[in-house]
Protein backbone atom coordinates (compact mmCIF):
# COMPACT_ATOMS: atom_id res chain seq x y z
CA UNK A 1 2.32 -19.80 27.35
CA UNK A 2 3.84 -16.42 26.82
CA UNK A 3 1.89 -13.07 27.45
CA UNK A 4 1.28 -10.94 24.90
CA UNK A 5 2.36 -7.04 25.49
CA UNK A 6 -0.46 -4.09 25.49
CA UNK A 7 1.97 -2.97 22.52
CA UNK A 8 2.08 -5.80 20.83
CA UNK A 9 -2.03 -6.46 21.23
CA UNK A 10 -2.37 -2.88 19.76
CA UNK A 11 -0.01 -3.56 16.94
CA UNK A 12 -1.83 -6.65 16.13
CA UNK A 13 -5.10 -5.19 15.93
CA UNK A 14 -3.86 -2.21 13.86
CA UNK A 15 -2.57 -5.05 11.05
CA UNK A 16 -5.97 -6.34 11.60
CA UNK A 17 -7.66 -3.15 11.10
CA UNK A 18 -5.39 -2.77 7.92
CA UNK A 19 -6.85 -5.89 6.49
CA UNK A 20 -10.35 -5.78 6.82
CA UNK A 21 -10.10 -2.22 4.96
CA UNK A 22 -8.37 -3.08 2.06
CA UNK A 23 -8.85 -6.84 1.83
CA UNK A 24 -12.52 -5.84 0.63
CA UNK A 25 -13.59 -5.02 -2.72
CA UNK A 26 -13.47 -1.38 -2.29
CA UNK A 27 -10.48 -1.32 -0.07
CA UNK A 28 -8.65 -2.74 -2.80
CA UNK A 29 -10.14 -0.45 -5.63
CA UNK A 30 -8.88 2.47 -2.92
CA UNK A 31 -5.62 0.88 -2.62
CA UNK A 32 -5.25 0.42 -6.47
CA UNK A 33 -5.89 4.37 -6.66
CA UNK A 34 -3.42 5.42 -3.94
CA UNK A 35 -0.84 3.21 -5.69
CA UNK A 36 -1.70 5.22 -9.14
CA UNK A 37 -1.27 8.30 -7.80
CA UNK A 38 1.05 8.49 -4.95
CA UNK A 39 4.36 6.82 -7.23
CA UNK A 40 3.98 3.37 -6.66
CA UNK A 41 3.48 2.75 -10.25
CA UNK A 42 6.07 5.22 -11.25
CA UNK A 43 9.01 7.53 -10.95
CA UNK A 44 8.69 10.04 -8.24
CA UNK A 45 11.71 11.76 -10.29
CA UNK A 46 11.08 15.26 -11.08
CA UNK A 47 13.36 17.99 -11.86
CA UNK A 48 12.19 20.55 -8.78
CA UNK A 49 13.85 18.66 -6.08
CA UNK A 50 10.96 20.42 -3.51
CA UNK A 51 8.28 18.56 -5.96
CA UNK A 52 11.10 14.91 -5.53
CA UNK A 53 10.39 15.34 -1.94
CA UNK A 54 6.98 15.75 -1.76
CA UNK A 55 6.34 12.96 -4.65
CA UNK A 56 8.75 10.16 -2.34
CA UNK A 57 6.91 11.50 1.09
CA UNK A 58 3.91 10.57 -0.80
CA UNK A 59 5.06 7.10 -1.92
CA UNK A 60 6.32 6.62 1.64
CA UNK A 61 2.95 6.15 3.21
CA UNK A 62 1.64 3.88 0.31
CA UNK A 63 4.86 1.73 0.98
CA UNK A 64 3.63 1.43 4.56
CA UNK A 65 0.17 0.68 3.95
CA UNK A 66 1.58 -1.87 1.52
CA UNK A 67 4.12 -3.36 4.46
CA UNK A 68 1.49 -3.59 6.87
CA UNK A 69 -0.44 -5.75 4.35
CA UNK A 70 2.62 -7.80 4.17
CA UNK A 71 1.95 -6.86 -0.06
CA UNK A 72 4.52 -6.83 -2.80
CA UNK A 73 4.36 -3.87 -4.72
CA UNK A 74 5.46 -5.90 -7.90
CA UNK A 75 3.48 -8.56 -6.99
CA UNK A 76 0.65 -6.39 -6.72
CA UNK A 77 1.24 -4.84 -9.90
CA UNK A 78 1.59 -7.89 -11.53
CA UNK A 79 -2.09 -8.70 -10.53
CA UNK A 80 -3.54 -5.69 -11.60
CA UNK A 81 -2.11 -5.99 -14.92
CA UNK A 82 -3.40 -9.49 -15.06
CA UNK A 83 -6.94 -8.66 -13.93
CA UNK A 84 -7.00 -5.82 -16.91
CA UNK A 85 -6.18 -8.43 -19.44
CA UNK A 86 -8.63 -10.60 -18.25
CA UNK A 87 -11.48 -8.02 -18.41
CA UNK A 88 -10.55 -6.66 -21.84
């Protein structure tokens, strides 16, 4: 049986960690949010090139919250949009 690295033991339960926020109710509802307003949903295009940086630094740690939930942004999205029609 292989051993499993201190690294790899603190990487694991920092995925782990990860999941139990935002695989509850709430975490999701936060997650939903940060998506909305940190240019997951859209362009981070702007015309000031200082406010383009700040707009994709943003969307950069969504993107990593998203990759350490192993999530799909599109899939995601798709989801959500499902879950709206179903509520209306």
């Amino acid at each position: 049986m292989a051993r499993v690295s201190a690294g790899a033991k603190k990487q694991i339960k920092k995925i782990t960690d990860y999941q139990s926020v935002f695989n509850s109710l709430e975490g999701k509802a936060v997650l939903i949010d940060l998506m909305d307003a940190h240019h997951i949903l859209r362009p981070t295009y702007t015309k000031d090139v200082n406010d383009a940086l700040v707009n994709e630094g943003e969307r950069r740690v969504v993107l990593r919250i998203l990759g350490l939930l192993k999530i799909n942004p599109n899939t995601l999205l798709e989801r959500i949009e499902e879950n709206e029609k179903q509520m209306e």
